[in-house]
N, C-alpha and C. Protein backbone atom coordinates (compact mmCIF):
# COMPACT_ATOMS: atom_id res chain seq x y z
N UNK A 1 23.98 -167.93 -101.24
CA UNK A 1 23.63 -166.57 -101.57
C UNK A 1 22.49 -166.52 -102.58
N UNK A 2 22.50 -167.48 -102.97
CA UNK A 2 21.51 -167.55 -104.70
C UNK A 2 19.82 -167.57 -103.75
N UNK A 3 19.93 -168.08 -102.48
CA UNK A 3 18.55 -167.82 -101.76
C UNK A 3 18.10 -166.99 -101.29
N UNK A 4 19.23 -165.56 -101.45
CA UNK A 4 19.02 -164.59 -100.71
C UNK A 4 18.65 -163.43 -102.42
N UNK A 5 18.73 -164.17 -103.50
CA UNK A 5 18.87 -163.64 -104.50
C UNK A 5 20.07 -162.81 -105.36
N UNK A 6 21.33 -163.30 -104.16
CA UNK A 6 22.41 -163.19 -105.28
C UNK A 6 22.94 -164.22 -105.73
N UNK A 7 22.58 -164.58 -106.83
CA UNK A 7 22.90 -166.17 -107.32
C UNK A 7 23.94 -165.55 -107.88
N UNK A 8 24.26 -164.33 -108.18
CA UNK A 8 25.61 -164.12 -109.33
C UNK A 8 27.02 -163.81 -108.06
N UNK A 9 26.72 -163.98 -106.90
CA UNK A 9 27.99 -164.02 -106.05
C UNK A 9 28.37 -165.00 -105.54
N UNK A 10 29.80 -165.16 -105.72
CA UNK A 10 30.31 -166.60 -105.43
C UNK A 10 31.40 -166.76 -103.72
N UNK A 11 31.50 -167.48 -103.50
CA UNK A 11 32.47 -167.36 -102.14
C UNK A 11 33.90 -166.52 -102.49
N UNK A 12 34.49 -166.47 -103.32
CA UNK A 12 36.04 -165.75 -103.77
C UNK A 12 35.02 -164.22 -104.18
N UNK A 13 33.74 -163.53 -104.13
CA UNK A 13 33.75 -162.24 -104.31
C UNK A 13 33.48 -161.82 -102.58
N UNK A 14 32.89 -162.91 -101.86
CA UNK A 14 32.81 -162.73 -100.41
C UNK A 14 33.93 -162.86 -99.77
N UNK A 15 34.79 -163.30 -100.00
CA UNK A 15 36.11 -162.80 -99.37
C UNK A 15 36.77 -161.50 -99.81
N UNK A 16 36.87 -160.99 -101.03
CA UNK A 16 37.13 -159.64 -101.37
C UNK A 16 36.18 -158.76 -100.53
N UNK A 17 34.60 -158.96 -100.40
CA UNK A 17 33.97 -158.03 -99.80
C UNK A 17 34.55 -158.15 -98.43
N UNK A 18 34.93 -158.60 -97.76
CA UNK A 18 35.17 -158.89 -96.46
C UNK A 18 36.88 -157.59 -96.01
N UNK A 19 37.65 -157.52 -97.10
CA UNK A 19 38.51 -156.08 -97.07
C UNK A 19 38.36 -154.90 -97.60
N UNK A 20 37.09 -154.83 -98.05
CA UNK A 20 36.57 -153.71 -98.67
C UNK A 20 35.80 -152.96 -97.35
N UNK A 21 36.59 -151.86 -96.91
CA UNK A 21 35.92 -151.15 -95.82
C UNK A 21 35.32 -150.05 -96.25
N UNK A 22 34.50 -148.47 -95.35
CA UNK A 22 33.59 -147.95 -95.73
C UNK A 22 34.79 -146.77 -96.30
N UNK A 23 35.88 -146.87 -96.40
CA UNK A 23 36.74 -146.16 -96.82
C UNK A 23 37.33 -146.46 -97.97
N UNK A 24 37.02 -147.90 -98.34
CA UNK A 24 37.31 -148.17 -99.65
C UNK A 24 38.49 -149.14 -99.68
N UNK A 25 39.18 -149.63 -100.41
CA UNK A 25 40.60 -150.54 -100.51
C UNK A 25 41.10 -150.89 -101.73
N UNK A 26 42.40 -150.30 -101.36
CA UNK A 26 43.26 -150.51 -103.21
C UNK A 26 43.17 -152.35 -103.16
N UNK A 27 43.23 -152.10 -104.79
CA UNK A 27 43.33 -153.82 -105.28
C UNK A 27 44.59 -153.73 -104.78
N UNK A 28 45.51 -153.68 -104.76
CA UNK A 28 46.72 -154.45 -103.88
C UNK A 28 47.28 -155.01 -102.77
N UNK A 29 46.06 -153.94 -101.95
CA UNK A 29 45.83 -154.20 -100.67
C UNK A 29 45.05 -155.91 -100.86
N UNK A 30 43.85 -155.88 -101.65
CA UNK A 30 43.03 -156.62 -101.43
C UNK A 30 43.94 -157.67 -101.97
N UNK A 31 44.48 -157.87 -103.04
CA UNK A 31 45.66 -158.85 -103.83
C UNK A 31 46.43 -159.50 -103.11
N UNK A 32 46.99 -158.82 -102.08
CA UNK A 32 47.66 -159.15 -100.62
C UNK A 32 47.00 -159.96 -99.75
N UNK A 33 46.08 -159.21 -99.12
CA UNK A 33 45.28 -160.19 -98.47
C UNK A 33 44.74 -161.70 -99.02
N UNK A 34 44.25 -161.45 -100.15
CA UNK A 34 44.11 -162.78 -100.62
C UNK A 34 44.81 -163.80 -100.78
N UNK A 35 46.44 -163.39 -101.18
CA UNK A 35 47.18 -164.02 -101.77
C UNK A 35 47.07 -164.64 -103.39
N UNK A 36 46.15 -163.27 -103.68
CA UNK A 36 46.37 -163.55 -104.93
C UNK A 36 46.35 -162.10 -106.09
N UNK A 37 47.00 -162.23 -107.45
CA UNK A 37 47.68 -161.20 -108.45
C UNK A 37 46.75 -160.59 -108.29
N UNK A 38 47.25 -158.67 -108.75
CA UNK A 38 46.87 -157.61 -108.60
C UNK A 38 45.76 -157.89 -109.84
N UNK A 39 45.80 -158.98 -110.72
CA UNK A 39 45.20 -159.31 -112.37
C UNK A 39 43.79 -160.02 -111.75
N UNK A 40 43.84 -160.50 -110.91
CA UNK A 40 42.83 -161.53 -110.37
C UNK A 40 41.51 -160.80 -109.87
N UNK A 41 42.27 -159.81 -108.95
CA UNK A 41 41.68 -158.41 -108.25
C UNK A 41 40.63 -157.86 -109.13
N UNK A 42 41.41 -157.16 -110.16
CA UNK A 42 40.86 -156.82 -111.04
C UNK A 42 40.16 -157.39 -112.02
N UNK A 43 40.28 -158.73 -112.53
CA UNK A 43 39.23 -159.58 -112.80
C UNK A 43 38.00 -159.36 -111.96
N UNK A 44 38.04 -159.30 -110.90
CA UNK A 44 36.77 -159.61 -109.77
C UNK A 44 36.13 -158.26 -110.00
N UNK A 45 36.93 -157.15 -109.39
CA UNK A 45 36.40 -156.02 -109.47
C UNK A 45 35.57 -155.63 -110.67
N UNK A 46 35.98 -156.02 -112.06
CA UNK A 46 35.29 -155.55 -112.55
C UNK A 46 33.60 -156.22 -113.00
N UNK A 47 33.93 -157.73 -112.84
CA UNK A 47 33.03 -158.55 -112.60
C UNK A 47 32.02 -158.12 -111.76
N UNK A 48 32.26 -157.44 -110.67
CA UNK A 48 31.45 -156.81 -109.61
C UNK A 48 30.80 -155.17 -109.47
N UNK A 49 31.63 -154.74 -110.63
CA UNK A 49 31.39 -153.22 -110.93
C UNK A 49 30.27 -153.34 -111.85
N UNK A 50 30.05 -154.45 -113.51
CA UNK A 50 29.22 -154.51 -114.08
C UNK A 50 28.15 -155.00 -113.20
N UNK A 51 28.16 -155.89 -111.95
CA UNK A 51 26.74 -155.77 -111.35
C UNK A 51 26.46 -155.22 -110.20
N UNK A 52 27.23 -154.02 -110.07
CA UNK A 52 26.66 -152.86 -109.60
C UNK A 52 26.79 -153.02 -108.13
N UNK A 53 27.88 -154.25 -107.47
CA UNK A 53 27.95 -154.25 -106.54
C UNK A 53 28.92 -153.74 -105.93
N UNK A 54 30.06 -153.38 -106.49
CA UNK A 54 31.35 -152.42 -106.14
C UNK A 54 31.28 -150.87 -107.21
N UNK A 55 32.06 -149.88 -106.44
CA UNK A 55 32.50 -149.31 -107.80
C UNK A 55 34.08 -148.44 -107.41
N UNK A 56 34.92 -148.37 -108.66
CA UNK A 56 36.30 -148.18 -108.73
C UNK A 56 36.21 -146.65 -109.14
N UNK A 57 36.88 -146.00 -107.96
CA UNK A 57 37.37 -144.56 -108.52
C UNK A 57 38.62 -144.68 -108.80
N UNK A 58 39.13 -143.64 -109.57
CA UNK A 58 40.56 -143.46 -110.02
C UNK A 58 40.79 -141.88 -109.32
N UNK A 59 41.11 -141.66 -107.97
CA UNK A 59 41.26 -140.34 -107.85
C UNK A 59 42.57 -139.96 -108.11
N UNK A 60 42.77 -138.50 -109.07
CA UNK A 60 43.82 -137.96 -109.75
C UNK A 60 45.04 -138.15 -109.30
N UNK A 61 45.76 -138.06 -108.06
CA UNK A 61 46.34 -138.27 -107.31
C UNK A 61 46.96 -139.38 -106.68
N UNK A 62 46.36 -140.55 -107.48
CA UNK A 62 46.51 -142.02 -107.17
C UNK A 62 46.89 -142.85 -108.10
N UNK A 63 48.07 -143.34 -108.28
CA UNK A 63 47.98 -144.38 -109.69
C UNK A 63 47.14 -145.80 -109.63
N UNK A 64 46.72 -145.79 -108.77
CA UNK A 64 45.69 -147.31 -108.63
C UNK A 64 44.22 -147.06 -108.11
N UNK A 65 43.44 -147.58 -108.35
CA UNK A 65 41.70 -147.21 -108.08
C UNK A 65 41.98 -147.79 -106.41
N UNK A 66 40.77 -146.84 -106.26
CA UNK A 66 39.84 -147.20 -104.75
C UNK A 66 38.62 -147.89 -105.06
N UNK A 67 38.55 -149.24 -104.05
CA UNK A 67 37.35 -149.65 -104.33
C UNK A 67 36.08 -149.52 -103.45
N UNK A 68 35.15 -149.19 -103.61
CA UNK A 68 34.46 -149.24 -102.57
C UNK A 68 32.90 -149.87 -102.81
C-alpha cells in the first residue's frame, strides 16, 4: 500500500475495510467478523478516524457508533 501512498495502512486495517459497507458497520459487527475484542475495533477505528480514512457517528438512538 505504501506504493500506492498509503504507507500508514497496514493489512489488519484492510480487513476491517473489507466489512465496512456503504451503509456503514457497528464495531461489533466488525469485532465478530474478525474474531477479535470490541477494544481492538476501536483501537483501529480510531487510528483510522485521525487519518481521515473512516469516520464514527454516534446516532442518538444507538448505543454503539456506525462506521463508515
Amino acid at each position: 500500500m505504501s506504493e500506492l501512498g498509503f504507507g500508514d495502512i497496514r493489512s489488519a486495517h484492510g480487513l476491517m475495510f473489507k466489512f465496512i459497507t456503504p451503509d456503514g458497520a457497528a464495531g461489533i459487527e466488525i469485532a465478530e467478523h474478525l474474531w477479535i475484542t470490541k477494544q481492538a475495533v476501536s483501537k483501529i477505528v480510531d487510528y483510522l478516524e485521525k487519518s481521515a480514512y473512516v469516520i464514527e457517528l454516534h446516532p442518538v438512538n444507538l448505543i454503539y457508533g456506525i462506521i463508515f
